[in-house]
Protein backbone atom coordinates (compact mmCIF):
# COMPACT_ATOMS: atom_id res chain seq x y z
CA UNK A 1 78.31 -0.52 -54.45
CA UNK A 2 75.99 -1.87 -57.15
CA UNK A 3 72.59 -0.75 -57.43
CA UNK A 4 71.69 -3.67 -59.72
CA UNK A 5 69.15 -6.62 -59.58
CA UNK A 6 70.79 -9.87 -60.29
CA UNK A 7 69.86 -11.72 -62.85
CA UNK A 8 67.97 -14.06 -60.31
CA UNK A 9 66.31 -11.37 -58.62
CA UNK A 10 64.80 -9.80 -61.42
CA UNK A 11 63.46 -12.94 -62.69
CA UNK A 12 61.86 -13.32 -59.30
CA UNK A 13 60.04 -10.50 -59.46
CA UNK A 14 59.26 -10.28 -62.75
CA UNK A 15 57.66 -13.78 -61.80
CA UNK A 16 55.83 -12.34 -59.11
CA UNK A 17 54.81 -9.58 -61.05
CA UNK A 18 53.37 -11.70 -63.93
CA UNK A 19 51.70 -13.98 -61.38
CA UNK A 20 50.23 -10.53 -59.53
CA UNK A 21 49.25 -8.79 -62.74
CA UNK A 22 47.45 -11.80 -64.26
CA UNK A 23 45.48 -13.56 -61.22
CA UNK A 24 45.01 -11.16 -58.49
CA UNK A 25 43.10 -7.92 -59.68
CA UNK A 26 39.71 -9.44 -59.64
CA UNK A 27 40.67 -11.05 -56.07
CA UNK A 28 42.06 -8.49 -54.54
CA UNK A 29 38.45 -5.83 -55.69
CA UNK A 30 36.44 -9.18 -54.13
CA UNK A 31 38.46 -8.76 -51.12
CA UNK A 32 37.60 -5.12 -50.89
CA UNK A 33 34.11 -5.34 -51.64
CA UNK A 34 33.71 -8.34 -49.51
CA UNK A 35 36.04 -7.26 -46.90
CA UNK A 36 37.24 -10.65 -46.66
CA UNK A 37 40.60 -12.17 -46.58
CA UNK A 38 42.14 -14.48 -49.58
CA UNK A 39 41.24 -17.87 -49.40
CA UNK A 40 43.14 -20.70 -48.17
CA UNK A 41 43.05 -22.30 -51.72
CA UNK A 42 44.82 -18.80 -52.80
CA UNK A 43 47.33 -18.94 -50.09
CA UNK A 44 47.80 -22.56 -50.86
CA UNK A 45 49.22 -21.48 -54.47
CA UNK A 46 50.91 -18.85 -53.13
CA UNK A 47 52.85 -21.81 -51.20
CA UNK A 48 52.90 -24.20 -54.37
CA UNK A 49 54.56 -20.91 -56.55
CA UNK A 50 57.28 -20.65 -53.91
CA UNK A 51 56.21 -17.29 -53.18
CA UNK A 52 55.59 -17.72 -48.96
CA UNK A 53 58.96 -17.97 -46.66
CA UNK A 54 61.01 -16.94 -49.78
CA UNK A 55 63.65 -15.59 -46.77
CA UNK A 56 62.96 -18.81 -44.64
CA UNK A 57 65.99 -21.24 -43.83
CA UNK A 58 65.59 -24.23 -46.36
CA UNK A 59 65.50 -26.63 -43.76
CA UNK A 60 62.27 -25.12 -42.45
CA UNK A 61 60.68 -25.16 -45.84
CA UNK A 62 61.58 -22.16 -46.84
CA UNK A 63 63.24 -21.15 -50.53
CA UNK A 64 66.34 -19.44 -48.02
CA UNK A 65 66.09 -16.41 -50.31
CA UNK A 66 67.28 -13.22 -49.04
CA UNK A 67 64.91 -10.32 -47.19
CA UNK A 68 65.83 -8.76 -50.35
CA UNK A 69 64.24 -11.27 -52.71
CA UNK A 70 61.11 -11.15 -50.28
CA UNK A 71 60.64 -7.43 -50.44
CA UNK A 72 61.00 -7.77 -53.83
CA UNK A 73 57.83 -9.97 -54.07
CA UNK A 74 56.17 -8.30 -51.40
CA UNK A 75 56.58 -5.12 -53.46
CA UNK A 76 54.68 -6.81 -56.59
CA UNK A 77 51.76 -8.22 -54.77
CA UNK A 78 50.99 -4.81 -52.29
CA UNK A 79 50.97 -3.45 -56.46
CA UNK A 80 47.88 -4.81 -56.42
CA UNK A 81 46.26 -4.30 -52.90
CA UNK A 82 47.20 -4.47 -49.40
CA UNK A 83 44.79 -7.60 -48.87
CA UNK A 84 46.36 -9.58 -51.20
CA UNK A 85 49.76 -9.12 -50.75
CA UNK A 86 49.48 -9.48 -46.62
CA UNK A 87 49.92 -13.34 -46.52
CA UNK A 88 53.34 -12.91 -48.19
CA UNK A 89 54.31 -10.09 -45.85
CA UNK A 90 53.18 -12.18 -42.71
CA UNK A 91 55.11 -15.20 -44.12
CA UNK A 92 58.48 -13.39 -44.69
CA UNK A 93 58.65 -10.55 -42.14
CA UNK A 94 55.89 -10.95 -39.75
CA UNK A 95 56.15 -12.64 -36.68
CA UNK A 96 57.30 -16.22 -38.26
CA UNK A 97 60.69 -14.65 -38.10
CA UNK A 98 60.88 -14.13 -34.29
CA UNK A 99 59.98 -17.89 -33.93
CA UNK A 100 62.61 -18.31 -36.10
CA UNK A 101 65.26 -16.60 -34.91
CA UNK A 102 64.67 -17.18 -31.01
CA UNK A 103 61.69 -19.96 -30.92
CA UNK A 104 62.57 -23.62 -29.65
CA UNK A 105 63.21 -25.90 -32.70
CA UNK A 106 60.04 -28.08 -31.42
CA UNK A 107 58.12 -25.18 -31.97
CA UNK A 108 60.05 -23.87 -35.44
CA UNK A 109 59.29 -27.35 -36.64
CA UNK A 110 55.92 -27.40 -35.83
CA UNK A 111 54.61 -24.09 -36.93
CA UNK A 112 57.55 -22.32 -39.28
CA UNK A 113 56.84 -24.83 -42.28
CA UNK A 114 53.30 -24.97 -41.91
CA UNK A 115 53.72 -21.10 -42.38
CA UNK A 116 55.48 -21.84 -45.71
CA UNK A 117 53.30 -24.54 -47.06
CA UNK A 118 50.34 -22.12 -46.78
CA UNK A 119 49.00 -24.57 -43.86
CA UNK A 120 49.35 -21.98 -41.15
CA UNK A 121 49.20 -18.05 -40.74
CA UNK A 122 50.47 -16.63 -38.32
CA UNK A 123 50.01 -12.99 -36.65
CA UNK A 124 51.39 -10.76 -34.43
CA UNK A 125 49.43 -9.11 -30.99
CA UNK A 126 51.14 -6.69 -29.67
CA UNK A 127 49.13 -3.29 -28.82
CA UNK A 128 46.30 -3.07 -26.47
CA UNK A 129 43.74 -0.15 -25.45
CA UNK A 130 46.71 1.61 -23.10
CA UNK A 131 49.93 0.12 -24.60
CA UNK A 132 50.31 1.02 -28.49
CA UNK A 133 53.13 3.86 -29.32
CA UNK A 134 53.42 3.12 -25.20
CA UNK A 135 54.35 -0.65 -26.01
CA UNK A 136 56.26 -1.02 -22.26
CA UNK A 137 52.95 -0.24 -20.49
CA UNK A 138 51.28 -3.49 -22.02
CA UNK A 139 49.25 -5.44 -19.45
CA UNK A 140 48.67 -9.10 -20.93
CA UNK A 141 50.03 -11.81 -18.20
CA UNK A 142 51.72 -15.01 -18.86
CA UNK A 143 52.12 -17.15 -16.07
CA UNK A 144 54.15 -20.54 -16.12
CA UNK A 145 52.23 -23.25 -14.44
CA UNK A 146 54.20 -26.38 -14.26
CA UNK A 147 54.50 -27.76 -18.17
CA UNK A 148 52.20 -24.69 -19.21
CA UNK A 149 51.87 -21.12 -19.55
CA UNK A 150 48.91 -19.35 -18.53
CA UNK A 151 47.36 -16.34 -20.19
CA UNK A 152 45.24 -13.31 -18.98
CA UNK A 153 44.74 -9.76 -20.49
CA UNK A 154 43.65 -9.03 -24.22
CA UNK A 155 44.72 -7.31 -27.23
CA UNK A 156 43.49 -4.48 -29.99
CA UNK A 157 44.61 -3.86 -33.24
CA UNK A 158 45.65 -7.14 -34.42
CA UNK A 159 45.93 -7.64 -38.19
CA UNK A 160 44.58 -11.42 -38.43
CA UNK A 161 42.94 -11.32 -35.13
CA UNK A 162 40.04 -14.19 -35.46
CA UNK A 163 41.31 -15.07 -39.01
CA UNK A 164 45.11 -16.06 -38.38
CA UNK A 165 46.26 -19.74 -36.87
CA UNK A 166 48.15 -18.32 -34.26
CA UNK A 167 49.33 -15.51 -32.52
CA UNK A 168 53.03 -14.05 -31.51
CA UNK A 169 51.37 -12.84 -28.10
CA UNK A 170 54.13 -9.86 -26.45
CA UNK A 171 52.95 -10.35 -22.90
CA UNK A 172 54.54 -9.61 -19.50
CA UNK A 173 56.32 -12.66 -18.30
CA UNK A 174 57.55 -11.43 -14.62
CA UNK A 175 57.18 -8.28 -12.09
CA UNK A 176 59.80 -6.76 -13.75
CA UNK A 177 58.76 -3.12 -14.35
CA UNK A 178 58.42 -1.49 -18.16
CA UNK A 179 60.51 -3.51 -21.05
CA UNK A 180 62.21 -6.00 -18.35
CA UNK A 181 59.03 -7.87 -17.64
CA UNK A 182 57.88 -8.67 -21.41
CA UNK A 183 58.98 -11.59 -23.64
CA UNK A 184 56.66 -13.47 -26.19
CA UNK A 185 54.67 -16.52 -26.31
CA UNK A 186 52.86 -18.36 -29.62
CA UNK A 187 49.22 -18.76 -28.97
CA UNK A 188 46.95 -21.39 -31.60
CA UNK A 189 43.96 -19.98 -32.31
CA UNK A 190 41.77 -23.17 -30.64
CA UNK A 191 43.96 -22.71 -27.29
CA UNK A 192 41.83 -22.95 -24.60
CA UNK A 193 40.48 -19.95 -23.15
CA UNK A 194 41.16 -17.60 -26.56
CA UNK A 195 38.15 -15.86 -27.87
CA UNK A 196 37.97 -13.09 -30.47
CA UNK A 197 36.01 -9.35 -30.53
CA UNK A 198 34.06 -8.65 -33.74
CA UNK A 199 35.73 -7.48 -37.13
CA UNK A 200 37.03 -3.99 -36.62
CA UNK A 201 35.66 -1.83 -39.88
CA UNK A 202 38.76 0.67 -40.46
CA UNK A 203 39.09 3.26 -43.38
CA UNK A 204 41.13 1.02 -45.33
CA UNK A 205 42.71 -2.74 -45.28
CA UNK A 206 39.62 -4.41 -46.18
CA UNK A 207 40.33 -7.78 -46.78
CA UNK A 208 43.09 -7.75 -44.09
CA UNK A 209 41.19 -8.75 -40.70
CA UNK A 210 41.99 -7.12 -37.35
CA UNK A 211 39.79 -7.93 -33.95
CA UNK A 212 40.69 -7.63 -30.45
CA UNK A 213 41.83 -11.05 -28.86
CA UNK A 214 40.87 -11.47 -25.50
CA UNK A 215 43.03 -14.14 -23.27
CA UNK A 216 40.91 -15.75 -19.96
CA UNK A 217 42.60 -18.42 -18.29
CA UNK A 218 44.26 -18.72 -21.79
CA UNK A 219 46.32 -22.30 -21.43
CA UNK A 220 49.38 -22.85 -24.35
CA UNK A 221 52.50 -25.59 -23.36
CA UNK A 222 55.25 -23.81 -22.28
CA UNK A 223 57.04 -24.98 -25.03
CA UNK A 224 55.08 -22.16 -26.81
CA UNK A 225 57.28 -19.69 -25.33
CA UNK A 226 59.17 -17.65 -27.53
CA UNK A 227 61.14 -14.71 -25.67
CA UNK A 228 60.98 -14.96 -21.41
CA UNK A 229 60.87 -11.78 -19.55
CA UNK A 230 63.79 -9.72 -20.50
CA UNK A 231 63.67 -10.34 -24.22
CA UNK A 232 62.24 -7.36 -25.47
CA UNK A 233 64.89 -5.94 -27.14
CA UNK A 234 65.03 -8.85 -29.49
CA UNK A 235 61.36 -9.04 -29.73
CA UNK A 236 61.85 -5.43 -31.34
CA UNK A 237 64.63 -6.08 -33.05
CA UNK A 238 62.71 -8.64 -35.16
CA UNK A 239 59.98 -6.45 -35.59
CA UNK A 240 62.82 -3.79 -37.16
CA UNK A 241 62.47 -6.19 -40.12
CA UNK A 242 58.93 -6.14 -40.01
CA UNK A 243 59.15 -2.52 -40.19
CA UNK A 244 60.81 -3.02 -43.60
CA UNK A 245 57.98 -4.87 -44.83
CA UNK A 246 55.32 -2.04 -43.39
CA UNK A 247 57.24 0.32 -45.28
CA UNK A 248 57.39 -2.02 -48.83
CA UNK A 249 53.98 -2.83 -48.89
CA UNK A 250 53.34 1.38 -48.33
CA UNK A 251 55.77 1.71 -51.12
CA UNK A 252 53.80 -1.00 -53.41
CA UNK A 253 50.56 1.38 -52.63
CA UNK A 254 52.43 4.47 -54.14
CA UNK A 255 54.37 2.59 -57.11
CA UNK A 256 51.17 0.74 -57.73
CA UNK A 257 49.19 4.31 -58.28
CA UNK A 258 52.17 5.58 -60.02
CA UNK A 259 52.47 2.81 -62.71
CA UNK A 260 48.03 2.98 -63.01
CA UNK A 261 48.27 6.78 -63.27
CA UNK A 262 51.22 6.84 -65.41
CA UNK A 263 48.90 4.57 -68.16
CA UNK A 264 46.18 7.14 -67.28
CA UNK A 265 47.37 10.35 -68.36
CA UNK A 266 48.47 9.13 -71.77
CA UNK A 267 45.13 7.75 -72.63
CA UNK A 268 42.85 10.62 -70.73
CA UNK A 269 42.47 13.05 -73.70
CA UNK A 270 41.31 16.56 -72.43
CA UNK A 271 41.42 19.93 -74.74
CA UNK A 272 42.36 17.86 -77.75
CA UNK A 273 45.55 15.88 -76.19
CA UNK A 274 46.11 13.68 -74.00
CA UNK A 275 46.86 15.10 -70.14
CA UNK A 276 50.68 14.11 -70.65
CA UNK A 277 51.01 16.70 -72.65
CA UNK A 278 50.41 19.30 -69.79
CA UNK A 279 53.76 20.36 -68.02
CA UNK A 280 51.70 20.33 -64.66
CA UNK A 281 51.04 16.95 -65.13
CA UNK A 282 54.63 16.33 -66.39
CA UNK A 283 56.06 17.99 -62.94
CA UNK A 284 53.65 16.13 -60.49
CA UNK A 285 54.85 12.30 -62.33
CA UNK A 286 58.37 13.30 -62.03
CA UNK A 287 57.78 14.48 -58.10
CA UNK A 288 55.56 11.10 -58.09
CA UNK A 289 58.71 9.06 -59.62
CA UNK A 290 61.62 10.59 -57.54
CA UNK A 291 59.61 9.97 -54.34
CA UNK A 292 58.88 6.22 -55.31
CA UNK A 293 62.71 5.38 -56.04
CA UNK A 294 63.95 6.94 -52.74
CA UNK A 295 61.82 5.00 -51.24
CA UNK A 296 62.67 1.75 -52.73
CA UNK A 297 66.30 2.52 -52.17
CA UNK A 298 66.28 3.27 -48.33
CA UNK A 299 64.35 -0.19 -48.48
CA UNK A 300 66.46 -1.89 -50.55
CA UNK A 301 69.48 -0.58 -48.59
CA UNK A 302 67.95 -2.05 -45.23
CA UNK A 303 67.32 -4.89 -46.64
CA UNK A 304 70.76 -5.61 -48.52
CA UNK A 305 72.46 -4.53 -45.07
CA UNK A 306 70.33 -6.81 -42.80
CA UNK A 307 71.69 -10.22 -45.27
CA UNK A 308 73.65 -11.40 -42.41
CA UNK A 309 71.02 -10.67 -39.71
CA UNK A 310 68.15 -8.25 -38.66
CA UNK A 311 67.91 -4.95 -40.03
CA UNK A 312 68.72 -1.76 -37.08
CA UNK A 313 66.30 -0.10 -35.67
CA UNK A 314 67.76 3.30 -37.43
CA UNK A 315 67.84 2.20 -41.17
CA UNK A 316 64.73 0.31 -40.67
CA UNK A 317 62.72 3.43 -38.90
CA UNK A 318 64.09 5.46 -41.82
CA UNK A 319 62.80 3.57 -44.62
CA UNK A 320 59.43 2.92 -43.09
CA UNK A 321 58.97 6.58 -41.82
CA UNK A 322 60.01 7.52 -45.62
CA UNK A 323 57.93 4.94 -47.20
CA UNK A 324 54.66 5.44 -45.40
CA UNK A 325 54.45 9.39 -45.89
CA UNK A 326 55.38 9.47 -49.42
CA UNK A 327 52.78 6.78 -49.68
CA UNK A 328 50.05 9.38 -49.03
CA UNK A 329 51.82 11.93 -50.93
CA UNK A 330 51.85 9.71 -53.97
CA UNK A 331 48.39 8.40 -53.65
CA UNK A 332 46.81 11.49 -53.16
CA UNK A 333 48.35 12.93 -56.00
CA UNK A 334 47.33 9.83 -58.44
CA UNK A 335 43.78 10.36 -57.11
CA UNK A 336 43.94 13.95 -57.83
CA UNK A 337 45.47 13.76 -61.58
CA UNK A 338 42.40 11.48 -62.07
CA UNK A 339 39.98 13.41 -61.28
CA UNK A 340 36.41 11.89 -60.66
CA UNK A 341 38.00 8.43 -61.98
CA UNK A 342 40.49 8.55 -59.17
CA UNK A 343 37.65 9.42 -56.54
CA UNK A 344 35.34 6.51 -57.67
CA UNK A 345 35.85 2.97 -56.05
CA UNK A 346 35.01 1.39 -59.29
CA UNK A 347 38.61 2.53 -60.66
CA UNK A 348 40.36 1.55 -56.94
CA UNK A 349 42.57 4.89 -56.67
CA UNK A 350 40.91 5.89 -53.93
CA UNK A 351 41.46 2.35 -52.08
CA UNK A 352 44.89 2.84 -52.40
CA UNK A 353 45.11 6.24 -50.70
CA UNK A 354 43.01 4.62 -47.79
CA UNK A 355 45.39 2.04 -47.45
CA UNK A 356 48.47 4.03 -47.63
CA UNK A 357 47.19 5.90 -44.14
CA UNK A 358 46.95 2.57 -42.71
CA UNK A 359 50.76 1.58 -43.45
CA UNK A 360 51.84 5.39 -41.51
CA UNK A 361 49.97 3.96 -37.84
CA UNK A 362 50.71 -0.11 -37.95
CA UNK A 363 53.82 -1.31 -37.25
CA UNK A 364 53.95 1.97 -35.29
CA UNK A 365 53.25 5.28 -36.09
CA UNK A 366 55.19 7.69 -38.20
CA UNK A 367 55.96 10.01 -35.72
CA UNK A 368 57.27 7.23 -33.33
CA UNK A 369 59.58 6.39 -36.43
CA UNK A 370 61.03 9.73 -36.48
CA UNK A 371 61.75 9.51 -32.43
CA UNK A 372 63.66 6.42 -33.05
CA UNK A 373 65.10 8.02 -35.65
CA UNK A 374 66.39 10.83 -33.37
CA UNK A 375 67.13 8.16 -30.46
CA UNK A 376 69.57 5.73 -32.66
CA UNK A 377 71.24 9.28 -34.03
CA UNK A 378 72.05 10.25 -30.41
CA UNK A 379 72.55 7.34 -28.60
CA UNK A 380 69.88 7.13 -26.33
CA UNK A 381 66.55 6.36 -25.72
CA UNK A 382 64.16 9.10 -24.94
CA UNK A 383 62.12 8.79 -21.66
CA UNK A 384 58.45 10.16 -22.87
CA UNK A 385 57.36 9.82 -19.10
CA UNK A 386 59.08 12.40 -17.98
């Protein structure tokens, strides 16, 4: 068992890191003051620097990188804010991987390398006002109807709503009661019938957008279907590896505050030395560091397991649940050892702490994490209606 980069890896991300460091920190306070996304031109470059699809197939424009090498990147952008790092993470672990892995090749041809070239973003809707943690009780209806599937219903909580190209749309497909009825179906953004709430205004992920969508009479080709009814279990096995990505860009929110704080308390002079001279401060960076790289190994271990497939729901739930409550823990503590500086937005501390909440309720709560958790040790799924 080697713990070690390659060679090739770490020039990847030290790439990515360079890139991150030297274009995006003036972007990424727009995005938060602006609470706007990146522009196309950005994602464009993104595409041109090879840094979108990096685990993509080659043959559908993709560099056919490892989940690995995408984290890795991931990792390097989130560094620098949650807005600007969230066109990578849809690109690599978002929903363009269920089309992937169980989409028609017409429709992997037509939208997975537009998703690589920086052409096409793509999101995922999958909670609505009564179906979130309770994912089975969704609502949204696809109907086939001849050479076309119809859609009624709407969704909440969608990070991209009104901004993203299309939508992975987890809908129920059939009568079937609970997870038996659901599969998946790719919406376009201009499909007839698709309109779009107002920008939601959250605590934090500014510059990520999230609106309800709202499906009447909603009209896609039915070779937009992804999953028919009674494919949910691979719908959610995909989203184990999105989970992975949830929990890396938490983890770039708490090694982004560590590495900013860590520069901090050797320059912050206070009773004639610098703060790093203070064994409290020396205990909370060591707490800081040893909560960072556990992290980043339960991530790293998901994602070097998953190489020849998708990550399980067990090391995936681990890693995320890990990553997004250290996240806080971390972030908190950066803000505190700052003092005022950490509390003001002009220094961005504080932004990162906001975010960090965010990562521990999308992609599903923290608590839900640890119930998988305790389902995949025992066996079993755990019937919460009873």
């Amino acid at each position: 068992m080697d713990f070690r980069l390659t060679d090739d890896q770490v020039r990847l991300r030290d790439a990515a890191r360079a890139f991150a460091r030297a274009e995006l920190p003036d972007i990424a306070k727009a995005c938060e003051e602006n609470a706007e996304p990146p522009s196309t031109e950005l994602i464009k470059q993104y595409a041109d620097m090879g840094f979108l699809g990096v685990n993509i197939p080659a043959e559908y424009g993709g560099l056919g990188l490892g989940n690995l090498e995408a984290l890795l990147i991931v990792e390097e952008f989130a560094k620098i804010s949650s807005a600007v790092a969230f066109p990578i993470f849809e690109s690599c672990v978002g929903p363009v991987k269920a089309i992937e892995h169980f989409g028609s090749e017409d429709l992997k041809k037509r939208v997975v390398p537009a998703v690589c070239k920086g052409e096409t973003v793509v999101a995922i809707a999958m909670s609505e006002p009564d179906a979130g943690s309770a994912l089975t009780d969704l609502k949204t209806k696809a109907v086939a109807a001849g050479d076309k599937v119809i859609l009624n219903g709407m969704k909440r909580w969608c990070s991209g709503g009104g901004h993203a190209d299309g939508y992975l749309v987890y809908c129920r497909m059939s009568d079937d009661a609970g997870a038996r009825g659901i599969g998946a179906v790719y919406v376009e953004k201009d499909a007839p019938g698709v309109t779009f709430g107002p920008q939601e205004s959250l605590m934090g992920f500014r510059g990520v957008p999230s609106s309800d969508i709202f499906f009447d009479d909603a009209e896609v080709s039915a070779e937009n279907v992804v999953v028919p009814a009674g494919g949910f279990k691979k719908l959610m096995e995909a989203f184990d590896l999105e989970r992975c990505g949830n929990a890396t860009m938490a983890l770039g929110q708490a090694s982004g505050a560590l590495e900013d704080v860590l520069a901090y308390v050797q320059e912050r002079r206070q009773f004639g030395k610098p703060i790093v001279d203070f064994q409290a401060v020396q205990l909370r960076l060591a707490e800081m560091q040893m909560r960072v790289e556990a992290a980043r190994l339960l991530i790293h271990r998901v994602a070097c397991n998953s190489q020849i497939g998708l990550p399980s729901i067990l090391d995936s739930s681990v890693a995320k649940c890990y990553a997004n409550e250290i996240a806080r823990e971390v972030t908190g503590s950066a803000v505190q050892m700052m003092g005022a500086y950490g509390y003001s937005k002009e220094f961005g501390m504080e932004r990162r702490m906001r975010d960090a909440w965010g990562w521990g309720i999308a992609g599903g709560a923290i608590d839900i994490q640890k119930v998988n958790i305790a389902s995949a040790m025992v066996g079993r799924r755990f019937d919460q209606r009873k």
